[in-house]
C-alpha atoms as a PDB file:
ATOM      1  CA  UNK A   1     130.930 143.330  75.392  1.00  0.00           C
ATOM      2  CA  UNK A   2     133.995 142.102  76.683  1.00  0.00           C
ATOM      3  CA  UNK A   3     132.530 139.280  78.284  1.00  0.00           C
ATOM      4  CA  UNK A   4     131.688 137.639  74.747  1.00  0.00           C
ATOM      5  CA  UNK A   5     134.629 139.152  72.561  1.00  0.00           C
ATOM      6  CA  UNK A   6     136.636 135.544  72.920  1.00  0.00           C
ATOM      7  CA  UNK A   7     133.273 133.747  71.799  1.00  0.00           C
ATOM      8  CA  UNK A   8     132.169 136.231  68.635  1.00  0.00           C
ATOM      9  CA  UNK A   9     136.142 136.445  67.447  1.00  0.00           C
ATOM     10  CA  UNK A  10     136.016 132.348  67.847  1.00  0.00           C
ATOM     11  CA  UNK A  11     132.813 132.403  65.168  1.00  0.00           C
ATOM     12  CA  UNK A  12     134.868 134.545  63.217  1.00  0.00           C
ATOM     13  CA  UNK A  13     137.415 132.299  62.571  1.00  0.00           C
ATOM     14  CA  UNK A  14     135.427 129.325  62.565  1.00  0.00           C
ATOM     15  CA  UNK A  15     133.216 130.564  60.150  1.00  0.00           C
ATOM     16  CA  UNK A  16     135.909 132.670  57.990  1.00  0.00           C
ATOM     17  CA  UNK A  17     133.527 135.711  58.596  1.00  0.00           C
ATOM     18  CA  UNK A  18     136.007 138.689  57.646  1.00  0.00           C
ATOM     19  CA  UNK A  19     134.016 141.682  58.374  1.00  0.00           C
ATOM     20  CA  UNK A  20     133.737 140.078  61.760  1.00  0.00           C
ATOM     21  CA  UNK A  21     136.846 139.708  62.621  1.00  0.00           C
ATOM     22  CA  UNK A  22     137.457 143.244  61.577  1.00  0.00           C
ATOM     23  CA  UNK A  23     134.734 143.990  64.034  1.00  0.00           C
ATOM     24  CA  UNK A  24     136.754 142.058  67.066  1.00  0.00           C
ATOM     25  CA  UNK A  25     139.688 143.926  66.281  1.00  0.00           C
ATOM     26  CA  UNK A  26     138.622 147.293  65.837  1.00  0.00           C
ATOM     27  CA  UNK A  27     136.732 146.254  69.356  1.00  0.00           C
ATOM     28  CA  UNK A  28     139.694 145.244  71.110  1.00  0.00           C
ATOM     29  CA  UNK A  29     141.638 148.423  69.828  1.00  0.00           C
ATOM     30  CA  UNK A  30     138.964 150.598  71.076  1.00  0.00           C
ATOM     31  CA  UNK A  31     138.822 148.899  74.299  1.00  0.00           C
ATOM     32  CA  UNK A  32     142.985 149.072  74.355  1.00  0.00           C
ATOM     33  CA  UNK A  33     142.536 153.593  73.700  1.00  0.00           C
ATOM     34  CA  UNK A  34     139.765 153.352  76.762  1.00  0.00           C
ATOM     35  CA  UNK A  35     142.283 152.195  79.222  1.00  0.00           C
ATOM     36  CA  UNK A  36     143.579 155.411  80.604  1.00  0.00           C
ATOM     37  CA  UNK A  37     144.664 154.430  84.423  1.00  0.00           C
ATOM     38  CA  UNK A  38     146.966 151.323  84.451  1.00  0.00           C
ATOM     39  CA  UNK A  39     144.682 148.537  86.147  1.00  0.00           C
ATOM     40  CA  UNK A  40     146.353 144.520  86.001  1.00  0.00           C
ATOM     41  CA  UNK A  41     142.612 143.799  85.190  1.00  0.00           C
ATOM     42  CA  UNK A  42     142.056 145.863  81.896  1.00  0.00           C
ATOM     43  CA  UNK A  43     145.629 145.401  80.719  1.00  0.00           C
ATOM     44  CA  UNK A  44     145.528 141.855  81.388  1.00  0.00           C
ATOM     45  CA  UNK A  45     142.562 141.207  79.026  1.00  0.00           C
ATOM     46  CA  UNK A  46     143.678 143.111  76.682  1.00  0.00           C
ATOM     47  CA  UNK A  47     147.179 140.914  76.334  1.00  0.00           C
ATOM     48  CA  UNK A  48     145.015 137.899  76.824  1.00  0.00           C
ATOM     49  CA  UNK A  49     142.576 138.338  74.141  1.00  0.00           C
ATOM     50  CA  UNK A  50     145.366 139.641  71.467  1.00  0.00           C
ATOM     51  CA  UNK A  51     147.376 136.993  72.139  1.00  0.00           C
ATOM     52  CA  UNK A  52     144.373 134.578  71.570  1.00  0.00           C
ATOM     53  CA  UNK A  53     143.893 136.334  68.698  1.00  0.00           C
ATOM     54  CA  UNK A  54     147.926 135.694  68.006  1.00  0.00           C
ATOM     55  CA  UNK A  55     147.052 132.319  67.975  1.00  0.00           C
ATOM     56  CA  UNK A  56     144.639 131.424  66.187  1.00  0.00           C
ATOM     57  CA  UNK A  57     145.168 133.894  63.241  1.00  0.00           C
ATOM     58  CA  UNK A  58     148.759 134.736  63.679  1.00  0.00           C
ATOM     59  CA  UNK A  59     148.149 138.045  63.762  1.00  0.00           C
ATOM     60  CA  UNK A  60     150.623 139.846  65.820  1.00  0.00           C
ATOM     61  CA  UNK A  61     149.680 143.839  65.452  1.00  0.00           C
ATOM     62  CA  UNK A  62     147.157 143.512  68.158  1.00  0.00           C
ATOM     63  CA  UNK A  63     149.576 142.178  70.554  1.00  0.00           C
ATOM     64  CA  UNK A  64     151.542 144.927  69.853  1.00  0.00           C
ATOM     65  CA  UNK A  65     148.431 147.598  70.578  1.00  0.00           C
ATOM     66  CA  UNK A  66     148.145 145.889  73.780  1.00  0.00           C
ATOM     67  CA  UNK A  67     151.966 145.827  74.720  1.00  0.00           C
ATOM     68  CA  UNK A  68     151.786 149.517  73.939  1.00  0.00           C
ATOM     69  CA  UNK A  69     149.052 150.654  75.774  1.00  0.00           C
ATOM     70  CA  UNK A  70     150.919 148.829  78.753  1.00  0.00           C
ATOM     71  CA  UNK A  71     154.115 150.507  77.840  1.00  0.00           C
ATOM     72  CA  UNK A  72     152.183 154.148  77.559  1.00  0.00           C
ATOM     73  CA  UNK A  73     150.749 153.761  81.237  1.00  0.00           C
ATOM     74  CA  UNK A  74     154.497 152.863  82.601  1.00  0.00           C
ATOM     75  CA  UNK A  75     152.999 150.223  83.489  1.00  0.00           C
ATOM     76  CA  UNK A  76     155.375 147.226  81.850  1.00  0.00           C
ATOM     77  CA  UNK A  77     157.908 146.021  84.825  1.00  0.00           C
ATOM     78  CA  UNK A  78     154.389 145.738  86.974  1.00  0.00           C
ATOM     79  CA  UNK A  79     152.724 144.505  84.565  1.00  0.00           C
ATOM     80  CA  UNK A  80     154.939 141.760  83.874  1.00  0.00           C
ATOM     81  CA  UNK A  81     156.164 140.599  86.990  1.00  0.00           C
ATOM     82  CA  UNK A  82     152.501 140.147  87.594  1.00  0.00           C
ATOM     83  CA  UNK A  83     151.618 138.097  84.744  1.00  0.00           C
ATOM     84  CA  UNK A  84     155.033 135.707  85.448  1.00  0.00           C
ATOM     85  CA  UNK A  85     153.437 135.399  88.829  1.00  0.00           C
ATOM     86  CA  UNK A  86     151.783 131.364  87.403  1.00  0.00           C
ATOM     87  CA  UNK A  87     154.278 131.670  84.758  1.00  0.00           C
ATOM     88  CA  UNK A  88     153.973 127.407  85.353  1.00  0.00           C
ATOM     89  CA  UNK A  89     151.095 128.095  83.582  1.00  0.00           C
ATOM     90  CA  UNK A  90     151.347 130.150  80.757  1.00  0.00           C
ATOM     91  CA  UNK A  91     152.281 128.531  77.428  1.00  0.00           C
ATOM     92  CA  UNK A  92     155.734 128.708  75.803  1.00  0.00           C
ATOM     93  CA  UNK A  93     154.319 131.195  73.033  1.00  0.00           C
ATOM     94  CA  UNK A  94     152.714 133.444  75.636  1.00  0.00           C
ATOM     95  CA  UNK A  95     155.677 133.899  77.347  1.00  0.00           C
ATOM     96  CA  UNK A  96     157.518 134.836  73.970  1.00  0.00           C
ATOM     97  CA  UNK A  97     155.167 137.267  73.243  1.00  0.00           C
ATOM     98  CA  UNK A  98     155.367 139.372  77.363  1.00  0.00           C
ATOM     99  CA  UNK A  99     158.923 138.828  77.455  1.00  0.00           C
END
């Protein structure tokens, strides 16, 4: 479930459990093809959790599955001027990676 993706992806990496992290990703793509009406909320953890994922493995293609959902929905100028809404807040990289 999406409420313990960011936990089961962090044992992933801990552990250096590859199969797992497959599993998280292919999860996080599915969840990205199952957002078909552009909601903040769903598009928001999806850029969240791939750009977690961006950081700890350096993996960029799944920030790129979630950029491109957002981009499918039209939903990009909303979606950003949203998320700079605490830009304050968000680190240096995330703001790379929405920008």
């Amino acid at each position: 479930t999406r409420a313990l993706f960011r936990d089961v992806n962090k044992i992933s990496v801990v552990f250096k459990v590859e199969w797992l992290s497959e599993k998280c990703k292919e999860f996080l793509r599915k969840e990205a093809e199952s957002v078909t009406c552009a909601s903040y909320a769903n598009l928001l953890f999806l850029f969240e959790e791939a750009a977690h994922i961006f950081e700890l493995q350096k993996s960029r293609d799944l920030v790129d599955v979630a950029l491109k959902r957002i981009e499918v929905l039209q939903y990009k100028q909303q979606f950003i001027d949203q998320y700079l809404e605490n830009a304050e807040k968000l680190s240096t990289r995330k703001l790379d990676l929405v920008i």
